[in-house]
PDB file of N, CA and C in Angstrom:
ATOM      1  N   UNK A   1      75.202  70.733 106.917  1.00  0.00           N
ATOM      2  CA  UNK A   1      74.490  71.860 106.340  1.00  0.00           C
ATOM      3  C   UNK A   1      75.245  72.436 105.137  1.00  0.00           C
ATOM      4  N   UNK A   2      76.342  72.536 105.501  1.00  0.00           N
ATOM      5  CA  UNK A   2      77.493  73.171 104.607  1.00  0.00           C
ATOM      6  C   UNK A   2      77.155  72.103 102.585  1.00  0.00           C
ATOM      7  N   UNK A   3      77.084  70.948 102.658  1.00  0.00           N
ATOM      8  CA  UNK A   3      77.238  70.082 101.670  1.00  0.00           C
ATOM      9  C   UNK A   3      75.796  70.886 100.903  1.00  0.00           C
ATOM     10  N   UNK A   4      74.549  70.734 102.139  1.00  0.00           N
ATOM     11  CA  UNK A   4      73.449  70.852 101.500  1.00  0.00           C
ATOM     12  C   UNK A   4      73.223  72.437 100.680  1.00  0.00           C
ATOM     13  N   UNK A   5      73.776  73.578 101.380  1.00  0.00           N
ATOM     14  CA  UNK A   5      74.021  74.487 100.239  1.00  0.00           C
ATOM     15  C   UNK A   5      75.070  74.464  99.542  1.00  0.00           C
ATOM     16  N   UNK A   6      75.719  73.653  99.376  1.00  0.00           N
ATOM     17  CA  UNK A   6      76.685  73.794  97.827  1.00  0.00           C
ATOM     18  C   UNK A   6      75.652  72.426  96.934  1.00  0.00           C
ATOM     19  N   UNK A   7      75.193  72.197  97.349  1.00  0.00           N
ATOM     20  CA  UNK A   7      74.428  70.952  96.229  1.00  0.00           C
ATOM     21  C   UNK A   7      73.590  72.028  95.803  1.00  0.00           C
ATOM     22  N   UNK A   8      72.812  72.790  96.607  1.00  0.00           N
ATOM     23  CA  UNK A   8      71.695  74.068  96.133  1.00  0.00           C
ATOM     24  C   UNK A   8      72.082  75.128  95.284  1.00  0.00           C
ATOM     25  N   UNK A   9      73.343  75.676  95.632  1.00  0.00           N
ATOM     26  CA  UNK A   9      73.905  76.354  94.701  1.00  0.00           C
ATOM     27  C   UNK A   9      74.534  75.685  93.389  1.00  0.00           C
ATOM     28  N   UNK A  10      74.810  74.499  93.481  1.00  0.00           N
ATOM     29  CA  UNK A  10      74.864  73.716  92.210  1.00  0.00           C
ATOM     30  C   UNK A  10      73.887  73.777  91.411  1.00  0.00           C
ATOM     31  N   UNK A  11      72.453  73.404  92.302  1.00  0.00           N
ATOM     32  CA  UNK A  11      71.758  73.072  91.249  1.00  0.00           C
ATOM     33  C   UNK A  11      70.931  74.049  90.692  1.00  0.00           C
ATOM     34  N   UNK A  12      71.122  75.519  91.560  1.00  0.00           N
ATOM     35  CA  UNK A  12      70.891  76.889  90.886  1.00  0.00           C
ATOM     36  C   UNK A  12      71.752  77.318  89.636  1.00  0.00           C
ATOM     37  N   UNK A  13      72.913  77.139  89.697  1.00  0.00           N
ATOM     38  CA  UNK A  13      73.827  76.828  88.398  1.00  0.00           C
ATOM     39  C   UNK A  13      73.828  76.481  87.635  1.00  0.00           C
ATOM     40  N   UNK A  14      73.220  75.332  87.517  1.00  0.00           N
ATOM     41  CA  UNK A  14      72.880  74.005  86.398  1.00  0.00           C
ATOM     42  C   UNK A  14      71.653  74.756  86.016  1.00  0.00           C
ATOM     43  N   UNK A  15      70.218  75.024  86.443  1.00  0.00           N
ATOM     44  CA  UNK A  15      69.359  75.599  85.924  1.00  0.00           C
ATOM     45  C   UNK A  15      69.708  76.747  85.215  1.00  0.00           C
ATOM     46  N   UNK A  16      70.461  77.661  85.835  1.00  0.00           N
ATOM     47  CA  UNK A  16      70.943  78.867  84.916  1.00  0.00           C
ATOM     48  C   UNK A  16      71.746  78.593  83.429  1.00  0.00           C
ATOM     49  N   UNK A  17      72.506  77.257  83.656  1.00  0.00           N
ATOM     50  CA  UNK A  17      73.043  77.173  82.597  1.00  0.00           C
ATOM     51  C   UNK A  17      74.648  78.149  82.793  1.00  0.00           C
ATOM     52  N   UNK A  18      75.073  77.724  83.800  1.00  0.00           N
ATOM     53  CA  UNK A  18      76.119  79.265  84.661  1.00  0.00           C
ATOM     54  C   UNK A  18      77.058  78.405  85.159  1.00  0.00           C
ATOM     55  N   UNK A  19      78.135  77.903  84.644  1.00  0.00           N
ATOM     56  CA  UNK A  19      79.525  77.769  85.168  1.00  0.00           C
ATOM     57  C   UNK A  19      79.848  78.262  86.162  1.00  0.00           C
ATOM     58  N   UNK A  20      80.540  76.848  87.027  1.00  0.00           N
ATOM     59  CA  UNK A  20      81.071  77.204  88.437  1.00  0.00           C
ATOM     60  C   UNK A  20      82.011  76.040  89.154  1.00  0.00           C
ATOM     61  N   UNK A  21      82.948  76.351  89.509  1.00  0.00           N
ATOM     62  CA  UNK A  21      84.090  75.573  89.562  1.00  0.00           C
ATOM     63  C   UNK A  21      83.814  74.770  91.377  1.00  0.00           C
ATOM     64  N   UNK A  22      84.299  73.534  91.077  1.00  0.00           N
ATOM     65  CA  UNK A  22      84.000  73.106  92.232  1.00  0.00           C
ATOM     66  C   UNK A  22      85.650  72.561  92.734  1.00  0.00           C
ATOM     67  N   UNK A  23      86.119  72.501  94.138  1.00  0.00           N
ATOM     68  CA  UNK A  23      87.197  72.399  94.447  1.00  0.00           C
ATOM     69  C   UNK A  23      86.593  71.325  95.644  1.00  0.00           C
ATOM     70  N   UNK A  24      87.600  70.609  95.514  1.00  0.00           N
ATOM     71  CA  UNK A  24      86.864  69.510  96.440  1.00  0.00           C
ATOM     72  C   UNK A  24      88.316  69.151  97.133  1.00  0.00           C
ATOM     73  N   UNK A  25      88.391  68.953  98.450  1.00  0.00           N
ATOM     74  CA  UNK A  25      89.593  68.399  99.079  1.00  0.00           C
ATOM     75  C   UNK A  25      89.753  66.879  99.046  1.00  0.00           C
ATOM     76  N   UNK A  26      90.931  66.150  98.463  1.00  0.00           N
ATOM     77  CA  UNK A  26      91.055  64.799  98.468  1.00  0.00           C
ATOM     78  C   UNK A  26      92.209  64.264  98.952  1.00  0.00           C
ATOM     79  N   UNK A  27      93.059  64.724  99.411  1.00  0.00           N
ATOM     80  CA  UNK A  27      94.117  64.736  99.681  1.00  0.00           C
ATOM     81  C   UNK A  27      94.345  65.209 101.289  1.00  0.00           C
ATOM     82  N   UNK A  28      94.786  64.719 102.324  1.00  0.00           N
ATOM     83  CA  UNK A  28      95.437  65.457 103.244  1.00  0.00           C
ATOM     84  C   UNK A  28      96.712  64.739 103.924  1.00  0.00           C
ATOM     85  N   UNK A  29      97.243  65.905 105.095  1.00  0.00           N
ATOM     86  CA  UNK A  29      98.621  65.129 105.365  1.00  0.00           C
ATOM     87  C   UNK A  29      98.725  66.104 106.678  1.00  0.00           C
ATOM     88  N   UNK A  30      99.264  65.449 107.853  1.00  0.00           N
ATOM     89  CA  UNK A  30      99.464  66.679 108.781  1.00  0.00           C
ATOM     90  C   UNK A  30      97.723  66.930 109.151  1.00  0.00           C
ATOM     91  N   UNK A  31      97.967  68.459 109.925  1.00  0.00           N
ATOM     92  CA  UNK A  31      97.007  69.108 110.700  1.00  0.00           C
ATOM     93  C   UNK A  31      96.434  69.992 109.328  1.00  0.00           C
ATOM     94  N   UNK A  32      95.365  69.983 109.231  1.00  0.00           N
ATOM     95  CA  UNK A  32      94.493  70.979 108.096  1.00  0.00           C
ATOM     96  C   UNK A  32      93.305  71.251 108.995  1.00  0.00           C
ATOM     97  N   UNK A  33      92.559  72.301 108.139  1.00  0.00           N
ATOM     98  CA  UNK A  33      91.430  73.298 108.615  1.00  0.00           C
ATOM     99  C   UNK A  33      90.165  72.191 108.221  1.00  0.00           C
ATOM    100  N   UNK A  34      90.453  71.418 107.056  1.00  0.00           N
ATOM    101  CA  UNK A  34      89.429  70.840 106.403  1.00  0.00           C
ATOM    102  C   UNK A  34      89.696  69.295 106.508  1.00  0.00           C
ATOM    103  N   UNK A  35      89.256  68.677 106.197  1.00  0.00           N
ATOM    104  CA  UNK A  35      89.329  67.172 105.645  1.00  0.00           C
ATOM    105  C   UNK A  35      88.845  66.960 104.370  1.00  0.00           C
ATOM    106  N   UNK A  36      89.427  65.441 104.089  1.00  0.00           N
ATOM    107  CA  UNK A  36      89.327  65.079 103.033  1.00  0.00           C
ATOM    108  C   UNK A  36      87.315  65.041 102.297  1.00  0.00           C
ATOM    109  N   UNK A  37      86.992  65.526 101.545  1.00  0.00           N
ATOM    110  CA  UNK A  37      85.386  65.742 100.957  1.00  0.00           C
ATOM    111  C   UNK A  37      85.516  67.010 101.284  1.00  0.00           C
ATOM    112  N   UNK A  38      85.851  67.758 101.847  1.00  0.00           N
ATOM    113  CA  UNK A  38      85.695  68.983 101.995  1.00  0.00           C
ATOM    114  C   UNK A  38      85.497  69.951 100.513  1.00  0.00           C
ATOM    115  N   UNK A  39      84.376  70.688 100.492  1.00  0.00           N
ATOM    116  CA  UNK A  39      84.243  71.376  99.486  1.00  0.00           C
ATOM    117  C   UNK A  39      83.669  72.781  99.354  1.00  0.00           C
ATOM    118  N   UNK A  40      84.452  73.141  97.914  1.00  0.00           N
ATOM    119  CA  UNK A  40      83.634  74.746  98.190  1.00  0.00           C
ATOM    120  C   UNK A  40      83.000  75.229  96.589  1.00  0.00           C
ATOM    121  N   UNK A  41      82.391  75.976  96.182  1.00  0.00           N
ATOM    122  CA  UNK A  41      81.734  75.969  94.700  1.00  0.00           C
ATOM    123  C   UNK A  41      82.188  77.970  94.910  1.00  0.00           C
ATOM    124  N   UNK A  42      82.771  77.784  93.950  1.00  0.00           N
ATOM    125  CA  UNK A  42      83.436  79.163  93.133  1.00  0.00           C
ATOM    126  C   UNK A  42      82.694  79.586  91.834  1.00  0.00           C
ATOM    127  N   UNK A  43      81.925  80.305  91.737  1.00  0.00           N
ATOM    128  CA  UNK A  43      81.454  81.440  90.764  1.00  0.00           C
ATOM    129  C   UNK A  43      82.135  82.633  89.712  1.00  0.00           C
ATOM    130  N   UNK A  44      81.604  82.350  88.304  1.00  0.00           N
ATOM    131  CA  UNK A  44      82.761  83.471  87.877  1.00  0.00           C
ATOM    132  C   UNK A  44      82.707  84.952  88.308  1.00  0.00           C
ATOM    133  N   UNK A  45      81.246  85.263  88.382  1.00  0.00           N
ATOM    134  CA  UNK A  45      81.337  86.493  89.285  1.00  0.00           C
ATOM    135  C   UNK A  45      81.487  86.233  91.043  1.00  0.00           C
ATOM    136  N   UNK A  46      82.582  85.446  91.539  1.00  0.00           N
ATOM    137  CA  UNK A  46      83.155  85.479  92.872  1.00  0.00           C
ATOM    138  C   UNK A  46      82.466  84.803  93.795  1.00  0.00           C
ATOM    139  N   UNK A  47      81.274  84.665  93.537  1.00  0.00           N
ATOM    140  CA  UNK A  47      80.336  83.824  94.184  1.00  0.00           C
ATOM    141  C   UNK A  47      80.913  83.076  94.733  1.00  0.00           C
ATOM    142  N   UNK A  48      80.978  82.162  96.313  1.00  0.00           N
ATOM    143  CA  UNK A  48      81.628  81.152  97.193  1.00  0.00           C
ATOM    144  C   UNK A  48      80.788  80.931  97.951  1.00  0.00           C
ATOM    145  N   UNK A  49      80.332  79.292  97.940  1.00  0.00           N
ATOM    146  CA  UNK A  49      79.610  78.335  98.623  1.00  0.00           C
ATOM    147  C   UNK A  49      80.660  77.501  99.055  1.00  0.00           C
ATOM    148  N   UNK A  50      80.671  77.408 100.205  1.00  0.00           N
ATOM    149  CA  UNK A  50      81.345  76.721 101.185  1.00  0.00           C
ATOM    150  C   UNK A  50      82.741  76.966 101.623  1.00  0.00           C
ATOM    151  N   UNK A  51      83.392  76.077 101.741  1.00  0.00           N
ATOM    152  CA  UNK A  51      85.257  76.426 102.356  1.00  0.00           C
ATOM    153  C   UNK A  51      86.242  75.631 102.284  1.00  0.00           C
ATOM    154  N   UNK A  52      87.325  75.411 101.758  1.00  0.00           N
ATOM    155  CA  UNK A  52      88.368  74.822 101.960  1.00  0.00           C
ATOM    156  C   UNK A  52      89.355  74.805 103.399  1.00  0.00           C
ATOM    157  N   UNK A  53      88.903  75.964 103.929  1.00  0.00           N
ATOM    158  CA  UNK A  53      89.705  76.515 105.029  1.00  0.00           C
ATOM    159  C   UNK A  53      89.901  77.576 105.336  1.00  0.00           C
ATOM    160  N   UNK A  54      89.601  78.254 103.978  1.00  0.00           N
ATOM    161  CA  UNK A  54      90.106  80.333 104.674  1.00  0.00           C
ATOM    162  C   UNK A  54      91.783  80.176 103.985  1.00  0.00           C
ATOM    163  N   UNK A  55      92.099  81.485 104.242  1.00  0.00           N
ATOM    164  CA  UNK A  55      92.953  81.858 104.364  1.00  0.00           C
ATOM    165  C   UNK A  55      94.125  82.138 103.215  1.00  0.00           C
ATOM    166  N   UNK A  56      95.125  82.127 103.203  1.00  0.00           N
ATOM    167  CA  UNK A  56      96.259  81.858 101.864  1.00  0.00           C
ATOM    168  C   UNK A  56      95.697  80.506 100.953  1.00  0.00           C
ATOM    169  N   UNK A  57      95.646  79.858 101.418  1.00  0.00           N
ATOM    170  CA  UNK A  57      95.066  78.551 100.806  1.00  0.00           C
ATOM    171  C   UNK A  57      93.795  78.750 100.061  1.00  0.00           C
ATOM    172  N   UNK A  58      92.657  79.082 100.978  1.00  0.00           N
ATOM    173  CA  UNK A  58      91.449  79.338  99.928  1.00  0.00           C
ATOM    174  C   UNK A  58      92.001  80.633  98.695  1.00  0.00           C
ATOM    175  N   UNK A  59      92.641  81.714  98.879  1.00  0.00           N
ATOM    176  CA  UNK A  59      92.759  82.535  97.984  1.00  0.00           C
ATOM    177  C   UNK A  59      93.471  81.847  96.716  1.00  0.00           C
ATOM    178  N   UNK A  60      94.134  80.618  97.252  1.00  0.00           N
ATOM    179  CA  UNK A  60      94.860  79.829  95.695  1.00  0.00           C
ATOM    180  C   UNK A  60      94.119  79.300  94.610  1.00  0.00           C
ATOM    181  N   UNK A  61      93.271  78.505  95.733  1.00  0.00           N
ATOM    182  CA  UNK A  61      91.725  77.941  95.237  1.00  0.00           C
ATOM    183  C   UNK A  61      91.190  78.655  94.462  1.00  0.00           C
ATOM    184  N   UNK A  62      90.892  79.878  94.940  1.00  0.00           N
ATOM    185  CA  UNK A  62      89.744  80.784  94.030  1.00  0.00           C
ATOM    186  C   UNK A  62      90.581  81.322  93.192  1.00  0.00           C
ATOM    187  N   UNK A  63      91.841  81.310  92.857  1.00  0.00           N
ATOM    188  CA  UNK A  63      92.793  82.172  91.422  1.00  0.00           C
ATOM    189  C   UNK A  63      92.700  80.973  90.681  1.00  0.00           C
ATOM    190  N   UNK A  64      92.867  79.698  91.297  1.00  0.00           N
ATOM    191  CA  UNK A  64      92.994  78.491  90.191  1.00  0.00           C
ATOM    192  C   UNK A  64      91.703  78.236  89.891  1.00  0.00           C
ATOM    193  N   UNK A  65      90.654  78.326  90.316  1.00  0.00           N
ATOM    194  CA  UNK A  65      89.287  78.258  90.139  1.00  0.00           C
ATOM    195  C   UNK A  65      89.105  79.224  89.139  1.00  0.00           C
ATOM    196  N   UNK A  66      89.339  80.652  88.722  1.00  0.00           N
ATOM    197  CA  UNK A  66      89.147  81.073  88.034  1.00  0.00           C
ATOM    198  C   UNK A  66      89.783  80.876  86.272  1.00  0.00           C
ATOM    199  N   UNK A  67      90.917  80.385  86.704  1.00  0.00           N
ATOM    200  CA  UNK A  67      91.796  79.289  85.386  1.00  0.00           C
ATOM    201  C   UNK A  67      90.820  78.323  85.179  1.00  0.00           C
ATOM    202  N   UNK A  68      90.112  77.921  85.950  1.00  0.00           N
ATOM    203  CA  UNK A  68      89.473  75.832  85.319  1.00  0.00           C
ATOM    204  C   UNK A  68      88.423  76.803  84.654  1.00  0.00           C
ATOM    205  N   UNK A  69      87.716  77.923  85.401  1.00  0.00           N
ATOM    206  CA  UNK A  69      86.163  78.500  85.075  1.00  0.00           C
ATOM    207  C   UNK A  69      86.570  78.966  83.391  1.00  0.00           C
ATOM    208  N   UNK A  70      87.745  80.093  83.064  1.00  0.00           N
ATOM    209  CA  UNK A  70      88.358  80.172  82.028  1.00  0.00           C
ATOM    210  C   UNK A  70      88.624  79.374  80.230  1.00  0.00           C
ATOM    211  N   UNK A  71      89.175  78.157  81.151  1.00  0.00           N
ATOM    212  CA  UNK A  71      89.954  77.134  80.227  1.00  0.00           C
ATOM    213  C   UNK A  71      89.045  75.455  80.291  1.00  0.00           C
ATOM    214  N   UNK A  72      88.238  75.222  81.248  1.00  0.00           N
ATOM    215  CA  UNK A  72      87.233  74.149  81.518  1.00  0.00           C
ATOM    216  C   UNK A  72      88.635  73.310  81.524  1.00  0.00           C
ATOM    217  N   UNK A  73      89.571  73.171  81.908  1.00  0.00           N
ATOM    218  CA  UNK A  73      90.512  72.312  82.044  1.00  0.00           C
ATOM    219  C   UNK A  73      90.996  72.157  83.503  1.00  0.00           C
ATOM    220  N   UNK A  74      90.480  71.043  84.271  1.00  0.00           N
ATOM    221  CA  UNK A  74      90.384  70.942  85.985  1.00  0.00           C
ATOM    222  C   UNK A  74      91.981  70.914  86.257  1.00  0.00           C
ATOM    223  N   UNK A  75      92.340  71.068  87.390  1.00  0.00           N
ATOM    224  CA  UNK A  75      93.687  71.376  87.860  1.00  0.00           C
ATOM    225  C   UNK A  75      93.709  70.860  89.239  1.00  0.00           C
ATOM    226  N   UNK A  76      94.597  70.220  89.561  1.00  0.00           N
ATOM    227  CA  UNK A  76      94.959  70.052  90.868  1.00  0.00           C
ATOM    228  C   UNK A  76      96.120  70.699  91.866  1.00  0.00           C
ATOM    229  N   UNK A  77      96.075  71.526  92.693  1.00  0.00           N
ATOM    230  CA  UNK A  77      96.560  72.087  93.415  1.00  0.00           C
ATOM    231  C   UNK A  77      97.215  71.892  94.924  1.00  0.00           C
ATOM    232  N   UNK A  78      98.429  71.968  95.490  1.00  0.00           N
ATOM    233  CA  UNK A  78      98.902  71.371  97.229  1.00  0.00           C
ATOM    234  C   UNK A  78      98.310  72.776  97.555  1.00  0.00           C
ATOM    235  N   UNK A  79      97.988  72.831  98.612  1.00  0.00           N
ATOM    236  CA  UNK A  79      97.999  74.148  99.317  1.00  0.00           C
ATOM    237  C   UNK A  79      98.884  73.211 100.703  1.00  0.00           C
ATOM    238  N   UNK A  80      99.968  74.178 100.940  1.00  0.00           N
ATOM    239  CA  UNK A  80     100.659  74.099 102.160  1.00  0.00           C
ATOM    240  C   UNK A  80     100.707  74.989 103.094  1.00  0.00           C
ATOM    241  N   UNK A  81     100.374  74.537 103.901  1.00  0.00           N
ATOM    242  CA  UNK A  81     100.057  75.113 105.652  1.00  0.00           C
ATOM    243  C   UNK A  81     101.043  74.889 106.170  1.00  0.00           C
ATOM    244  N   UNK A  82     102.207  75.164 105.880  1.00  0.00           N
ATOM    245  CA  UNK A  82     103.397  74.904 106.479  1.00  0.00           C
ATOM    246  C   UNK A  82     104.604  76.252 106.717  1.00  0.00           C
ATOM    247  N   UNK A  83     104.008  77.247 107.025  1.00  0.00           N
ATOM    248  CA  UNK A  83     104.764  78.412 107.236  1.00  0.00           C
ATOM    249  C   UNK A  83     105.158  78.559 108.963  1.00  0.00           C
ATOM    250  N   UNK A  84     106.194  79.214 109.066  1.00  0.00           N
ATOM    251  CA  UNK A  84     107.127  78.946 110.257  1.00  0.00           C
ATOM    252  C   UNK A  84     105.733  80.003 110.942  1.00  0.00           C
ATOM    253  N   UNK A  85     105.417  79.530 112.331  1.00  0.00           N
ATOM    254  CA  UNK A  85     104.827  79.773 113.544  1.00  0.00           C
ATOM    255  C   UNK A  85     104.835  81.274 113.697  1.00  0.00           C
ATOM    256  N   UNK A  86     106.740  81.849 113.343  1.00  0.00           N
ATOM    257  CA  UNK A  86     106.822  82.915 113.881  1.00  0.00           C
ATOM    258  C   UNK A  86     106.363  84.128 112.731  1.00  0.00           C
ATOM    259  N   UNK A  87     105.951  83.511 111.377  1.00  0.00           N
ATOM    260  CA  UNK A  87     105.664  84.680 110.314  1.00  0.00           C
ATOM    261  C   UNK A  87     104.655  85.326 109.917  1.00  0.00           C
ATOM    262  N   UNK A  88     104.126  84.807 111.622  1.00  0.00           N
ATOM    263  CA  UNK A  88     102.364  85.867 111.601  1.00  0.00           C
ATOM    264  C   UNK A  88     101.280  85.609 110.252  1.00  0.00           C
ATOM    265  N   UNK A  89     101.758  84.155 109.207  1.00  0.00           N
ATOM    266  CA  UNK A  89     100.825  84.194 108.201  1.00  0.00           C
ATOM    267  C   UNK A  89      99.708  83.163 108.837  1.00  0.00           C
ATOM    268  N   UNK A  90      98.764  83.285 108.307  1.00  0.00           N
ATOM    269  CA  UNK A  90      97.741  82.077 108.623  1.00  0.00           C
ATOM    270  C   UNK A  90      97.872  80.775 108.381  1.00  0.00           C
ATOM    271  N   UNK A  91      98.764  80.711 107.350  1.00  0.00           N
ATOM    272  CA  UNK A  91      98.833  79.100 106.556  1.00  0.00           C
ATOM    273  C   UNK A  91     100.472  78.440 107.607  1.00  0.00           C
ATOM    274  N   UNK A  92      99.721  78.186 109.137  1.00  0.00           N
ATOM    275  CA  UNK A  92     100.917  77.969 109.984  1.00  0.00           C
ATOM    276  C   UNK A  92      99.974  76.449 110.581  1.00  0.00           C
ATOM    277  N   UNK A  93      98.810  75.853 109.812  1.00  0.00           N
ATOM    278  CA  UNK A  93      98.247  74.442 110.271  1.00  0.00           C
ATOM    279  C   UNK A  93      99.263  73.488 110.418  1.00  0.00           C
ATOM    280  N   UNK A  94     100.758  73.748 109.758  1.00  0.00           N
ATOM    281  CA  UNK A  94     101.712  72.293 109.614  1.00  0.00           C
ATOM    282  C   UNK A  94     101.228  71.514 108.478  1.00  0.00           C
ATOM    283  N   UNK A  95     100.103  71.377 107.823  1.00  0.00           N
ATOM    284  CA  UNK A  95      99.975  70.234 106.745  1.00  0.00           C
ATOM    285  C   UNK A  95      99.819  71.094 105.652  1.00  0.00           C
ATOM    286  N   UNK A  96      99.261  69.809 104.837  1.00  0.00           N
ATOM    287  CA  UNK A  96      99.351  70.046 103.411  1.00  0.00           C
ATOM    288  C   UNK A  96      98.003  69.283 102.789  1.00  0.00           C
ATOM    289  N   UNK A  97      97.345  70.472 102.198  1.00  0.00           N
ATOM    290  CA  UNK A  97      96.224  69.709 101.140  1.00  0.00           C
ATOM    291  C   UNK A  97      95.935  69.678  99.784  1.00  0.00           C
ATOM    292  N   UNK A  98      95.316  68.434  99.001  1.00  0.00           N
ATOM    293  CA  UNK A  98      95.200  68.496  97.811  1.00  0.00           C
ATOM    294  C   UNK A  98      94.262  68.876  97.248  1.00  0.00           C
ATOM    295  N   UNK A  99      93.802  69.741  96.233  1.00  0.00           N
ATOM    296  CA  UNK A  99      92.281  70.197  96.023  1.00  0.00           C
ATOM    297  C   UNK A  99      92.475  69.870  94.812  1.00  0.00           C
ATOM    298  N   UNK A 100      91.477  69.329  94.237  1.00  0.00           N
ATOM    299  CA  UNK A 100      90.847  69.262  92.899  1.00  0.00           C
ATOM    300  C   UNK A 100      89.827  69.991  92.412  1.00  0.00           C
ATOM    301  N   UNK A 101      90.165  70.885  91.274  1.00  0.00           N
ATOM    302  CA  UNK A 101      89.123  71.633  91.121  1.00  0.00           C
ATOM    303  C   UNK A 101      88.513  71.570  89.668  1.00  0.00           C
ATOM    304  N   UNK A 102      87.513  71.875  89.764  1.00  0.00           N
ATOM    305  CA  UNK A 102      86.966  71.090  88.078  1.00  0.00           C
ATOM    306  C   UNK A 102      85.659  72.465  87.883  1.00  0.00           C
ATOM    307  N   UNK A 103      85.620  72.475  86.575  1.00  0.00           N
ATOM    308  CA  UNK A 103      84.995  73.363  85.728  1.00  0.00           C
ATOM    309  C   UNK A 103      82.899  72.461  86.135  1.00  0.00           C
ATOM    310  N   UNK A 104      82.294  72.811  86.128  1.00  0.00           N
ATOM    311  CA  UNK A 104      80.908  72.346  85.958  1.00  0.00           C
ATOM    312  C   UNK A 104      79.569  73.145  85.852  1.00  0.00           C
ATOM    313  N   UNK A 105      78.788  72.509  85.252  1.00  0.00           N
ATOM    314  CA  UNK A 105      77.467  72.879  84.707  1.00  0.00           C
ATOM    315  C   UNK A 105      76.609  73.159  86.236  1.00  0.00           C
ATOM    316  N   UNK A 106      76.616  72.441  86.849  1.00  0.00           N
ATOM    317  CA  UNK A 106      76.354  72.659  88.729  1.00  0.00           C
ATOM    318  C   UNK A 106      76.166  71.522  88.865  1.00  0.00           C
ATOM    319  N   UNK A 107      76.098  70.790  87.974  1.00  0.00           N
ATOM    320  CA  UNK A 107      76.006  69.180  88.230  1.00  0.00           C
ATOM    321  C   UNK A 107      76.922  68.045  89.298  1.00  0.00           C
ATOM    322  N   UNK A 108      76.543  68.195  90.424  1.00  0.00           N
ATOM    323  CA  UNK A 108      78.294  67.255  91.392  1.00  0.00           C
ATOM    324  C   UNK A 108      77.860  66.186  91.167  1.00  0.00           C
ATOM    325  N   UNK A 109      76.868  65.355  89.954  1.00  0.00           N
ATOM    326  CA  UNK A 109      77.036  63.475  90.401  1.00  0.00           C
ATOM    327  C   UNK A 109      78.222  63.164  89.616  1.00  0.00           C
TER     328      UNK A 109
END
């Protein structure tokens, strides 16, 4: 379900003619929230279709998402889930993921 509204909100994007950054997970290692295809579509006014995972990690996503939306220059990002058990942060999955995030018209082919 999740894929089929970020393709919808893509292709509401693309009709608008409205930039929106897509972050796509390609990379994993260890225990993560997401797997690899995992994706989420970032809006310059904040707008978010779908998920990387939540948490410290998605908030990286959406600051670097707002750099690609900015500069149309895609970026790749680790988000690490590797914070000690005992430091009460969320990003305590043990792994590590790679997101690619790219500038687009709403177009994902």
């Amino acid at each position: 379900m999740e894929d089929r509204e970020i393709l919808e909100a893509a292709a509401a994007a693309a009709r608008e003619a409205r930039p929106v950054a897509l972050a796509t997970v390609v990379q994993v290692k260890g225990s993560t929230p997401r797997d690899v295809g995992s994706k989420m579509l970032i809006g310059a006014d904040g707008e978010q279709v779908g998920t990387i995972g939540g948490g410290c990690g998605e908030a990286d996503v959406i600051e670097t998402a707002r750099q690609v939306l900015d500069t149309g220059v895609p970026q790749l990002i680790r988000v690490e889930l590797t914070d000690d058990v005992e430091s009460f942060s969320p990003a305590v999955c043990g792994g590590v993921m790679d997101i690619f995030i790219e500038r687009t018209e709403g177009s994902l082919q």
